[in-house]
Protein backbone atom coordinates (compact mmCIF):
# COMPACT_ATOMS: atom_id res chain seq x y z
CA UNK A 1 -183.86 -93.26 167.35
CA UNK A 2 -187.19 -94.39 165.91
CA UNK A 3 -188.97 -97.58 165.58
CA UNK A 4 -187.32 -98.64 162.25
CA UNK A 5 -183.53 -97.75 162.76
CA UNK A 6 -184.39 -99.36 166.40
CA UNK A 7 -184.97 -102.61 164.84
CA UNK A 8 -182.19 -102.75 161.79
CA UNK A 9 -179.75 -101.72 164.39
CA UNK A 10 -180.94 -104.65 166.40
CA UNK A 11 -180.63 -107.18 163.72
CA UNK A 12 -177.02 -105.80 162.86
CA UNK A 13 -175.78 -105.36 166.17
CA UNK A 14 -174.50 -108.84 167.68
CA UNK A 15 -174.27 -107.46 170.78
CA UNK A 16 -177.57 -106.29 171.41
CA UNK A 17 -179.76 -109.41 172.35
CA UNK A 18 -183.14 -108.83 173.44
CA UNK A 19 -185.92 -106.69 172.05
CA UNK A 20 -189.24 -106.49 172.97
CA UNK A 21 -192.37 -105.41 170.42
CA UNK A 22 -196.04 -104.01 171.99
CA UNK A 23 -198.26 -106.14 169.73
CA UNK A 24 -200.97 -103.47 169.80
CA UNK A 25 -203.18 -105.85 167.40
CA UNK A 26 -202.67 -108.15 164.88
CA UNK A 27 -202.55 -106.12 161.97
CA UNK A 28 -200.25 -104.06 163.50
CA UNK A 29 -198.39 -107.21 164.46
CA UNK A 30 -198.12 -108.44 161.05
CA UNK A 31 -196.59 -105.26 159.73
CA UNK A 32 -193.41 -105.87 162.72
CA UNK A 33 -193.00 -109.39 161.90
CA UNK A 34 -192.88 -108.66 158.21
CA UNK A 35 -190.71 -106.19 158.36
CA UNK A 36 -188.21 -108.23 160.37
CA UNK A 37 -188.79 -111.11 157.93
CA UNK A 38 -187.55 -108.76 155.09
CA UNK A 39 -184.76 -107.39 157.19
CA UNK A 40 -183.38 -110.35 158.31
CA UNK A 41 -183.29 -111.82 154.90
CA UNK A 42 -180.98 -109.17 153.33
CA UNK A 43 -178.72 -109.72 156.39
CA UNK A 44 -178.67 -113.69 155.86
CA UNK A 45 -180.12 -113.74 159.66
CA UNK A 46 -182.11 -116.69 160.52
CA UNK A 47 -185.37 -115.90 162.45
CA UNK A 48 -186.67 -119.15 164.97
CA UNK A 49 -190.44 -118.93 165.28
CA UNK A 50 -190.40 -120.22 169.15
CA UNK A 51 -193.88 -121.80 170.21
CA UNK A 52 -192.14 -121.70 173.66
CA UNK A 53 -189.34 -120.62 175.05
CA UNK A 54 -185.96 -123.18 174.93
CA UNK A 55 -182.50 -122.06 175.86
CA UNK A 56 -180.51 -121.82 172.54
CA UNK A 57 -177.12 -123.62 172.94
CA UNK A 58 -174.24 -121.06 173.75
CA UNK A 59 -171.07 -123.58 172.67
CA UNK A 60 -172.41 -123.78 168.48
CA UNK A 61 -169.15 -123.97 166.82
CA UNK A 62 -170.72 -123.07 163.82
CA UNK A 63 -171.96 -119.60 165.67
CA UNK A 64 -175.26 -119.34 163.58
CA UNK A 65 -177.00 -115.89 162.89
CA UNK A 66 -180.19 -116.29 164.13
CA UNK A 67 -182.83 -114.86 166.31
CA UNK A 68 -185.63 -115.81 168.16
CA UNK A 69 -189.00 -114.73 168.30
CA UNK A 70 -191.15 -115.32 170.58
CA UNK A 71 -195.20 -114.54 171.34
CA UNK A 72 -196.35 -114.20 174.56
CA UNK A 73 -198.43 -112.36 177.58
CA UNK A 74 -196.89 -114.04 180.17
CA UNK A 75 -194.30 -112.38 182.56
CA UNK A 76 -192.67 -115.46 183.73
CA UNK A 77 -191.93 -116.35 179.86
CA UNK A 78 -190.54 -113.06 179.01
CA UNK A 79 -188.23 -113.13 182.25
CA UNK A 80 -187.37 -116.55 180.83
CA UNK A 81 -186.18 -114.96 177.37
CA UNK A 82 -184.60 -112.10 178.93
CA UNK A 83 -182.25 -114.06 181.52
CA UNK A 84 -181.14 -116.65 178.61
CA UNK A 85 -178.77 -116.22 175.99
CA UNK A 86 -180.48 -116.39 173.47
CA UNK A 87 -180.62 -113.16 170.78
CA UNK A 88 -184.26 -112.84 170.79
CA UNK A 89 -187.24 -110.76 170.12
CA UNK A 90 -190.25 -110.35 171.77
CA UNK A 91 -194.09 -109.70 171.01
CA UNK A 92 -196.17 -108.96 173.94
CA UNK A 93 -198.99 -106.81 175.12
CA UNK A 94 -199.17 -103.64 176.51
CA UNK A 95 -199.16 -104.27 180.06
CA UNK A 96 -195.59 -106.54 180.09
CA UNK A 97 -194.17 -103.94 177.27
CA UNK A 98 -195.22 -101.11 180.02
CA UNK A 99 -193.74 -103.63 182.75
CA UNK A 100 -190.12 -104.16 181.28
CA UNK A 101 -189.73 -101.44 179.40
CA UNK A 102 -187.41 -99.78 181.22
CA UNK A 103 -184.75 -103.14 181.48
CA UNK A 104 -184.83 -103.71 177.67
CA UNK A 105 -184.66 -102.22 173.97
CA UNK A 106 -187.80 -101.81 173.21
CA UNK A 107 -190.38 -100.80 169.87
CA UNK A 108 -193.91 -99.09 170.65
CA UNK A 109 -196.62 -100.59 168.22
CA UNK A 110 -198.76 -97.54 169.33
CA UNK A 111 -195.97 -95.93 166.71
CA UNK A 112 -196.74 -97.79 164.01
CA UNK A 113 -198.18 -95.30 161.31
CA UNK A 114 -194.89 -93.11 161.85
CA UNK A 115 -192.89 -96.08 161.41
CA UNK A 116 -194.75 -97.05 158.70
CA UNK A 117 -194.13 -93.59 156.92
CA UNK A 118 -190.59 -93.39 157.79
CA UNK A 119 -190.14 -97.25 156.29
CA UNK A 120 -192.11 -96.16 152.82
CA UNK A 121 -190.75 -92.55 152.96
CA UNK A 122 -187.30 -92.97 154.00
CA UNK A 123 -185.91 -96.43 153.51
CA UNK A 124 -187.72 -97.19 149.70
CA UNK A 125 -188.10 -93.59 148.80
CA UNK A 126 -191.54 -93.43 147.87
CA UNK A 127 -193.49 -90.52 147.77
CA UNK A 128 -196.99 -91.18 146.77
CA UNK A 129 -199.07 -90.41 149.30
CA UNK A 130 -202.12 -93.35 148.39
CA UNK A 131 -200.07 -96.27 149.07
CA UNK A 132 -198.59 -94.02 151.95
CA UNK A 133 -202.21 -94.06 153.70
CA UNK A 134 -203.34 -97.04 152.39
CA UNK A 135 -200.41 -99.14 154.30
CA UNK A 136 -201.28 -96.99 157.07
CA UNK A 137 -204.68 -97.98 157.38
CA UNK A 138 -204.42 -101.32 156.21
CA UNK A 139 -200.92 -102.54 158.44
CA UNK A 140 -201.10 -105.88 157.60
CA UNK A 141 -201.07 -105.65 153.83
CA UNK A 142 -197.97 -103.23 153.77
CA UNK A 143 -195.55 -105.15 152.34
CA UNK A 144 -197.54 -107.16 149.51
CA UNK A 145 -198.64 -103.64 148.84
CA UNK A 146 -195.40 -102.80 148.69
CA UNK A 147 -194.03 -105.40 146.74
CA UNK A 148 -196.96 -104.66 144.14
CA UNK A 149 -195.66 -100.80 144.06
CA UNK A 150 -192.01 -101.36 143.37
CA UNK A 151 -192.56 -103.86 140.25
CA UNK A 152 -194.89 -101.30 138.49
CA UNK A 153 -195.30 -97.77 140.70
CA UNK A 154 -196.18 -96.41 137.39
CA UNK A 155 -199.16 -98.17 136.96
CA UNK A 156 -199.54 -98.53 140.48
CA UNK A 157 -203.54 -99.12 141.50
CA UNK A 158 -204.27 -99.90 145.58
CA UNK A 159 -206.01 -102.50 146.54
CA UNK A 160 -209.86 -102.13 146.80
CA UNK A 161 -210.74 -101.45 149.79
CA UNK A 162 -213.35 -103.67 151.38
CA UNK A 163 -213.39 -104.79 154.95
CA UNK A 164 -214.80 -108.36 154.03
CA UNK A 165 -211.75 -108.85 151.62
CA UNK A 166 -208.93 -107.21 154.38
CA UNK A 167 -210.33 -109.73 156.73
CA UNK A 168 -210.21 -112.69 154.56
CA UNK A 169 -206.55 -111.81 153.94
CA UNK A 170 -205.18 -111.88 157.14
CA UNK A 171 -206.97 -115.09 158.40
CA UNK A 172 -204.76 -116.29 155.17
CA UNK A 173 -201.67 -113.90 156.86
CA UNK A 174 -202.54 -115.70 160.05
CA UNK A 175 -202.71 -119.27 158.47
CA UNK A 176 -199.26 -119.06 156.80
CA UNK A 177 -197.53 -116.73 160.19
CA UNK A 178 -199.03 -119.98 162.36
CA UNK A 179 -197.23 -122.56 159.93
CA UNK A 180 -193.89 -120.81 159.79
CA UNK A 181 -194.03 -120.52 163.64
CA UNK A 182 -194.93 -124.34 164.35
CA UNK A 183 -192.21 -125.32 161.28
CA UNK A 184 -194.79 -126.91 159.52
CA UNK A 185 -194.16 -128.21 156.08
CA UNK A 186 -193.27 -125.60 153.37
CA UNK A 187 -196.05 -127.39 150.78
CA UNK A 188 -198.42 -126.10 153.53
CA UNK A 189 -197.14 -123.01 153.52
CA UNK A 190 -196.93 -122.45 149.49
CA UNK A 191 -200.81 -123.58 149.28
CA UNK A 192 -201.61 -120.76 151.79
CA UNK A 193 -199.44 -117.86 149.68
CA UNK A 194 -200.93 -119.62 146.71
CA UNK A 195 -204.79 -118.82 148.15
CA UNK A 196 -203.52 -115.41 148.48
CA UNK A 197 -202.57 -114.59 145.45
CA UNK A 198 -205.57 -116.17 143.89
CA UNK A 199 -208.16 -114.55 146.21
CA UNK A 200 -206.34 -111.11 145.33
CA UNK A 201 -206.15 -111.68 141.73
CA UNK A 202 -210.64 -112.59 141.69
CA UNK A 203 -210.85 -109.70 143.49
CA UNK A 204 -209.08 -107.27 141.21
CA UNK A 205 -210.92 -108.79 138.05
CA UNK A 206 -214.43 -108.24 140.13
CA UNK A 207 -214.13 -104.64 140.05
């Protein structure tokens, strides 16, 4: 089974609990946690952006659909997740995901272009080979990339690519991923998609 399937059967399966994600980098990061994001919402699944771990009440009479993610390096906080109850996924580095990997479900980030592939080949059809290698290179832009291809693939032109510009997006990617995890306000978290958008659009008239 690769990465992908790995993951949507994870989400769908209430049985499974714990899964645990190699970070790799950020970018690389960014493409996981979005593609859980967009997952989870077509499965009404609420995701918990966990600044720590906390035991997630078993007796919830209302049994919610949610998982928990959590970010972390350190071994005593991942033992922590993986001897609770709650259903809950986990980022880490390399040297825990090597650790634990053979107690737990796990998803290699060192995978990510094939996953990446298989998500733009196999689950949304799409063919063209320049957003293909684009979201490949650029990880962390994949799915507003995306999201740009499927309203017009027609007239589909990839974003330009300048390091200066990738990097200024994902400190935004960062800013809003940050608020979302420490539940800060959603008018905090609209100005920082808003920033986005605008930076992108300049950009686009620039050249």
């Amino acid at each position: 089974m690769n990465n992908i399937e790995c993951i949507f059967n994870f989400l769908k399966d209430k049985t499974s609990k714990k899964l645990l994600i190699n970070v790799v980098d950020e970018t690389i990061g960014f493409f996981y946690v979005n593609l859980i994001e967009a997952e989870a919402k077509t499965k009404s699944i609420e995701l918990k952006f966990d600044e720590e771990f906390s035991e997630g009440a078993i007796d919830d009479l209302f049994l919610k659909n949610e998982v928990h993610m959590y970010f972390t390096n350190s071994k005593k906080n991942i033992e922590k997740c993986l001897n609770s109850s709650n259903k809950c996924i986990i980022f880490t580095d390399y040297k825990n995901f090597k650790f634990f990997t053979s107690n737990i479900l796990t998803v290699n980030g060192y995978n990510y272009r094939k996953d990446i592939d298989y998500y733009l080949k196999k689950i949304h059809l799409i063919k063209d080979s320049e957003i293909i290698d684009y979201c490949i290179s650029s990880p962390h832009l994949t799915f507003s990339e995306l999201s740009k291809y499927l309203v017009n693939s027609s007239n589909y032109v990839r974003e330009n690519k300048i390091e200066e510009k990738n990097n200024f997006i994902l400190e935004i990617r960062k800013n809003i991923f940050n608020l979302r995890r420490l539940n800060k306000s959603s008018k905090d978290i609209y100005n920082q998609i808003k920033l986005e958008v605008k930076y992108k659009k300049f950009n686009f008239l620039t050249y």
